[in-house]
C-alpha atoms as a PDB file:
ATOM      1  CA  UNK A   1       0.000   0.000   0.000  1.00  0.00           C
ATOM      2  CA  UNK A   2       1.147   3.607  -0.568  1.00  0.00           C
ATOM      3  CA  UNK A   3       0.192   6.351   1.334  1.00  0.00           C
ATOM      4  CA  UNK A   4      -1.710   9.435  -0.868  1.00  0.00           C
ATOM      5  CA  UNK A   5       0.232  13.166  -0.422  1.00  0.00           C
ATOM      6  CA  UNK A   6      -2.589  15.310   0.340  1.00  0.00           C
ATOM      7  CA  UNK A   7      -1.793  17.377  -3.084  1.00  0.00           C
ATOM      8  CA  UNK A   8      -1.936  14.587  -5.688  1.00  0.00           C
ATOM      9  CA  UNK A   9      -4.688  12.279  -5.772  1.00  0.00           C
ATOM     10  CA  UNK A  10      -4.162  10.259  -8.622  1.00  0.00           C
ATOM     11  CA  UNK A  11      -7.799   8.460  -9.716  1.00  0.00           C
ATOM     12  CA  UNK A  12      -8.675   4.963  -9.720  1.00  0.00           C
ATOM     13  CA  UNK A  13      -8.484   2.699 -12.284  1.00  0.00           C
ATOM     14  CA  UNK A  14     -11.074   1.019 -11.421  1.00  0.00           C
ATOM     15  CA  UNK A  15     -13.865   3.289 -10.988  1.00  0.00           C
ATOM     16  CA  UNK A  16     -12.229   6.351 -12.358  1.00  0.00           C
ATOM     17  CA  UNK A  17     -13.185   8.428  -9.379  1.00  0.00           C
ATOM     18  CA  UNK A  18     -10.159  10.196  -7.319  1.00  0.00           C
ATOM     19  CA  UNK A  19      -8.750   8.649  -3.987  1.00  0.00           C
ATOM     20  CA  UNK A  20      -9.596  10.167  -1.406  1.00  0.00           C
ATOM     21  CA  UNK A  21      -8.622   7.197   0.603  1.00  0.00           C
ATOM     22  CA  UNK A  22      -5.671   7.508   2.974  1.00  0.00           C
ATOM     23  CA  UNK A  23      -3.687   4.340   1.336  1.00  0.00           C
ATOM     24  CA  UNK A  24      -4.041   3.193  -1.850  1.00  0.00           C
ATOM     25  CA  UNK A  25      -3.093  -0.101  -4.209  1.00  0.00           C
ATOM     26  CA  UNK A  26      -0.933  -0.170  -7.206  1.00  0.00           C
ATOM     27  CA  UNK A  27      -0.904  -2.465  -9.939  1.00  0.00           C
ATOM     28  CA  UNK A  28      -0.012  -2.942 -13.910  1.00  0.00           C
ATOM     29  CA  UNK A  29       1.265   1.007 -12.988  1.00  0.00           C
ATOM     30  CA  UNK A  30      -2.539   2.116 -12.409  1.00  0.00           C
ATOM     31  CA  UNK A  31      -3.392   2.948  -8.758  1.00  0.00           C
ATOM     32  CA  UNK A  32      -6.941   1.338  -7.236  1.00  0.00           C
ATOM     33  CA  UNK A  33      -9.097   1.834  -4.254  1.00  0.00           C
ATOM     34  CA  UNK A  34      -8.893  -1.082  -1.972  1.00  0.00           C
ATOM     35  CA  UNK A  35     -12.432  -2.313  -3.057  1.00  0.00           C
ATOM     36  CA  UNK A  36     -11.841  -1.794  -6.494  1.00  0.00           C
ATOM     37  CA  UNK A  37      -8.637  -3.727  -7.269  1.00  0.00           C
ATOM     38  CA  UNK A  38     -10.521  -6.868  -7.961  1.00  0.00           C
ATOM     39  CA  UNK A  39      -9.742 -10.355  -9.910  1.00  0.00           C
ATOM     40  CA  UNK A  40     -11.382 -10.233 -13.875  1.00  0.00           C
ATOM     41  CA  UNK A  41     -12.804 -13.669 -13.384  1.00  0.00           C
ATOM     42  CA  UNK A  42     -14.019 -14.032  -9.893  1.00  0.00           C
ATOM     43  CA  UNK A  43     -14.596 -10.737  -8.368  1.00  0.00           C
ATOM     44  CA  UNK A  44     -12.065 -11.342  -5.280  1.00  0.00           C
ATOM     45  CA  UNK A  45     -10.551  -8.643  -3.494  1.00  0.00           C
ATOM     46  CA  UNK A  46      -6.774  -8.348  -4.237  1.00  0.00           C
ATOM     47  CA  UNK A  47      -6.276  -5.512  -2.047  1.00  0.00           C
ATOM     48  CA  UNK A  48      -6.510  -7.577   1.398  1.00  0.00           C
ATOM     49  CA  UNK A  49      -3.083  -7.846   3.188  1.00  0.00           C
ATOM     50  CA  UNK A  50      -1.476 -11.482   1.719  1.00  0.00           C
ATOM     51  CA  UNK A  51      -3.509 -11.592  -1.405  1.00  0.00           C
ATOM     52  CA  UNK A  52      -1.509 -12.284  -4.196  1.00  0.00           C
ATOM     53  CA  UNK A  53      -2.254 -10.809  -7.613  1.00  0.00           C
ATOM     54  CA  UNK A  54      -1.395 -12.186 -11.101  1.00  0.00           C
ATOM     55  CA  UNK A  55      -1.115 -10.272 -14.679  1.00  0.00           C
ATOM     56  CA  UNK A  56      -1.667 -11.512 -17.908  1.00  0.00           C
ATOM     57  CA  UNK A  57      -2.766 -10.315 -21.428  1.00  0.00           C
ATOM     58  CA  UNK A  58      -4.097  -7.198 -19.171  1.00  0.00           C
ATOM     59  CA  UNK A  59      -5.886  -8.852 -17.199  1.00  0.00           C
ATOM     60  CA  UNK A  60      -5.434  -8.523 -13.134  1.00  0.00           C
ATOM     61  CA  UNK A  61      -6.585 -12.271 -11.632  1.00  0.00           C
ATOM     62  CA  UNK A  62      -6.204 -13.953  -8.656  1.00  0.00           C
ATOM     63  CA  UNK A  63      -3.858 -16.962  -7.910  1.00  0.00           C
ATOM     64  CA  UNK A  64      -6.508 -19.762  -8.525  1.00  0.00           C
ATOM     65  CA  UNK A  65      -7.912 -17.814 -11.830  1.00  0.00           C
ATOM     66  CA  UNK A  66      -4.426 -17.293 -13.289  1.00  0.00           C
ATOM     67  CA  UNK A  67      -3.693 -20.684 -12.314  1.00  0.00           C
ATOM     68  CA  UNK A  68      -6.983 -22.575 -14.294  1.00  0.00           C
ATOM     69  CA  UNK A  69      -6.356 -20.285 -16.979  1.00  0.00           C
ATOM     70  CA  UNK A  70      -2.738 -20.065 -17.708  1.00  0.00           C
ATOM     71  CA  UNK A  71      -1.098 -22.438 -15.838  1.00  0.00           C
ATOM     72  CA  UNK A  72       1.671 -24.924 -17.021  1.00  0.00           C
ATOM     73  CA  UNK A  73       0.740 -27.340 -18.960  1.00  0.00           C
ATOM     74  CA  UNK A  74       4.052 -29.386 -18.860  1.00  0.00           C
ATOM     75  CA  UNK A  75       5.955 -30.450 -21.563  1.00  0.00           C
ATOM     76  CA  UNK A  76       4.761 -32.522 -24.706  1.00  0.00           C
ATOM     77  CA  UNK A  77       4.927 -36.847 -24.617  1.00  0.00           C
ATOM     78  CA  UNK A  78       5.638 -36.952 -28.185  1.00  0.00           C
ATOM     79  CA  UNK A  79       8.784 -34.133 -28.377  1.00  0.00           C
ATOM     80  CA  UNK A  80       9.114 -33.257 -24.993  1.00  0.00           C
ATOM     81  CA  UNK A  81       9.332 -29.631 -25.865  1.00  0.00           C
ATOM     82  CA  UNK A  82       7.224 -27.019 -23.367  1.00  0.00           C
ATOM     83  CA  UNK A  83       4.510 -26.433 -24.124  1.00  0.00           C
ATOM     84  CA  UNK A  84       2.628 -22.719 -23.624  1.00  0.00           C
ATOM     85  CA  UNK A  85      -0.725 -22.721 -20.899  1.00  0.00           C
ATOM     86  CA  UNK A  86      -2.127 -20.737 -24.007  1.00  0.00           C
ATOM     87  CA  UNK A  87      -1.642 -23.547 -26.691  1.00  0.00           C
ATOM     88  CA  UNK A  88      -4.438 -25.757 -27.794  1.00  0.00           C
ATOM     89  CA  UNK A  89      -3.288 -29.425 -26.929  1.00  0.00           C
ATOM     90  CA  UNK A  90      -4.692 -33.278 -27.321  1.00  0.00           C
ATOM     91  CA  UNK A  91      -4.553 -35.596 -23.990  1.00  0.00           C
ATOM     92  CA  UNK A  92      -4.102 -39.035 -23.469  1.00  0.00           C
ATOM     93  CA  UNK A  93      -4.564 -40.270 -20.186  1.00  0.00           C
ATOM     94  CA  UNK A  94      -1.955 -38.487 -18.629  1.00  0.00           C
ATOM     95  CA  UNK A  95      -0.069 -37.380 -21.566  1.00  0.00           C
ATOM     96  CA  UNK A  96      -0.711 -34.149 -23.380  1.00  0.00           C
ATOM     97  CA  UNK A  97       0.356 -33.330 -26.843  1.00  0.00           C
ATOM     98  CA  UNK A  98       0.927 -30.406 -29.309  1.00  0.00           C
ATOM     99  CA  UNK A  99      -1.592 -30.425 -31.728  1.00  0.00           C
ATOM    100  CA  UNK A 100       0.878 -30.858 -34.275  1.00  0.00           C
ATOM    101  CA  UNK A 101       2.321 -33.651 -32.566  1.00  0.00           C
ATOM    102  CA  UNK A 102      -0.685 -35.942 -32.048  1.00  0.00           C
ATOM    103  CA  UNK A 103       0.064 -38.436 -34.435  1.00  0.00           C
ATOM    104  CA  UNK A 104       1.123 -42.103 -34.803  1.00  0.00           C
ATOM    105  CA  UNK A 105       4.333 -42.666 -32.936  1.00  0.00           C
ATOM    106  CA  UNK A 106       5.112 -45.213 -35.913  1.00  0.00           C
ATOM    107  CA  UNK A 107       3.833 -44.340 -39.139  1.00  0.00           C
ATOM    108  CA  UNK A 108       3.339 -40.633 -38.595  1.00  0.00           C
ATOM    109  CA  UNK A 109      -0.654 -40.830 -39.545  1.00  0.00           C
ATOM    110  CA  UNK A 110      -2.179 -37.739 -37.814  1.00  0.00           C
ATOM    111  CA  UNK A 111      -5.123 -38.688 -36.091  1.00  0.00           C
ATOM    112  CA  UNK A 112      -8.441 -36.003 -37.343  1.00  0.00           C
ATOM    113  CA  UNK A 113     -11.698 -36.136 -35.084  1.00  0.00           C
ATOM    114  CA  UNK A 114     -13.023 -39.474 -34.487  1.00  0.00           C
ATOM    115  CA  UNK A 115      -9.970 -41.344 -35.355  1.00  0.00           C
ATOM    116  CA  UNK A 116      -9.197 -44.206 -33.302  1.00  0.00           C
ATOM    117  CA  UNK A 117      -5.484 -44.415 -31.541  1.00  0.00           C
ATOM    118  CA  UNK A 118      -4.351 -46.561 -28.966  1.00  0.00           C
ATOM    119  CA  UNK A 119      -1.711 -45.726 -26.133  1.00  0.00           C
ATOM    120  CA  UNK A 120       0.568 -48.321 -25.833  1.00  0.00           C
ATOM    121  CA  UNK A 121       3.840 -48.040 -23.253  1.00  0.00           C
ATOM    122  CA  UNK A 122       3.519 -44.728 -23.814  1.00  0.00           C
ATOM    123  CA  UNK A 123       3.360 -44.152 -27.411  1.00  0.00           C
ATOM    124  CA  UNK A 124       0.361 -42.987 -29.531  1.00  0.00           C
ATOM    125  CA  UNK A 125      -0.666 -45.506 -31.849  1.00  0.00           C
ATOM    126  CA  UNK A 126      -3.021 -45.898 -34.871  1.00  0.00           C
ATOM    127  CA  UNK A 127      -5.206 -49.113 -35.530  1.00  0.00           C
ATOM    128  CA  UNK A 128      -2.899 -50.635 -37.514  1.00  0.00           C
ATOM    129  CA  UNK A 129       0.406 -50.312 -36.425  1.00  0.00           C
ATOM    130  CA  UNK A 130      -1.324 -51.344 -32.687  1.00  0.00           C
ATOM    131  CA  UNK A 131      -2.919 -54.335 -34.116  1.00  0.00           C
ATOM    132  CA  UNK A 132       0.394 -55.224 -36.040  1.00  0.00           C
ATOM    133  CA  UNK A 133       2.117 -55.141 -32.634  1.00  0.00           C
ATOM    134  CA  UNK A 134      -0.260 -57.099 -31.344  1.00  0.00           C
ATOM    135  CA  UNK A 135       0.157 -59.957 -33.949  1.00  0.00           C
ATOM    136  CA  UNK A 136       3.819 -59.766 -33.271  1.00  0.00           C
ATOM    137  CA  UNK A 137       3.392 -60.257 -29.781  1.00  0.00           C
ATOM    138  CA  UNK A 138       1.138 -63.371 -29.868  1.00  0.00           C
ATOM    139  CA  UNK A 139      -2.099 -61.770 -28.757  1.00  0.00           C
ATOM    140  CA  UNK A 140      -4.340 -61.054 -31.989  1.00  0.00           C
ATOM    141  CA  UNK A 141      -6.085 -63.098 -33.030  1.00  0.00           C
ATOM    142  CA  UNK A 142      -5.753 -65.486 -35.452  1.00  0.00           C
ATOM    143  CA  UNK A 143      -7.895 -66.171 -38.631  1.00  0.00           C
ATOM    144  CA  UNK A 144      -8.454 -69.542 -39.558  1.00  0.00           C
END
């Protein structure tokens, strides 16, 4: 908090009115009101002594709200390679992939809506090259 000169009362950001307020907030280089330094998804009060704030995109959010919306999403199970919270991604099980990278481990064949894959030790599979591993290991099977 910063205490207000009596001379210079900068307005809020929030509400646009002046502070009149003995102490007042700063954040993203904008001062607030107390009440009016809020989270953009859930309303919370940010101003409260041990509240932590988060900025992103311009947007002032609360730890749980920056958290669900741009947290870490971990690195990618086909190229291992970070991947952004903002990125669109595929999940399998536990596994998340760039889009780009969503595609048979084997033959390459990227999977479009619908497709079936199979996740075998780890690897993204299509039909085929899973039921040709299959046959190789004994279990398919056979046609008489």
């Amino acid at each position: 908090m910063l205490s207000v000169q009596p001379d210079t009362k900068p307005k809020c950001a929030g509400c646009n009115r002046k502070i009149k307020d003995r102490y007042l907030l700063k954040a993203l280089d904008k001062y607030w009101h107390e009440d009016c330094l809020k989270c953009a998804c859930c309303d919370c009060r940010l101003g409260e002594v041990g509240s932590t704030l988060y900025t992103k995109a311009n947007l002032i959010l609360c730890r749980r709200d920056y958290l669900r919306l741009f947290g870490v999403t971990g690195n990618c199970a086909a190229c291992s390679k970070l991947i952004p919270a903002f990125e669109m991604v595929m999940r399998a099980k536990d596994n998340v992939y760039h889009l780009d990278c969503f595609a048979c481990q084997l033959c390459n064949q990227r999977f479009c809506v619908g497709d079936k894959f199979f996740l075998k030790n780890n690897m993204i599979l299509c039909q085929t090259d899973y039921e040709e591993g299959l046959m190789k290991e004994g279990y398919a099977p056979q046609v008489r």
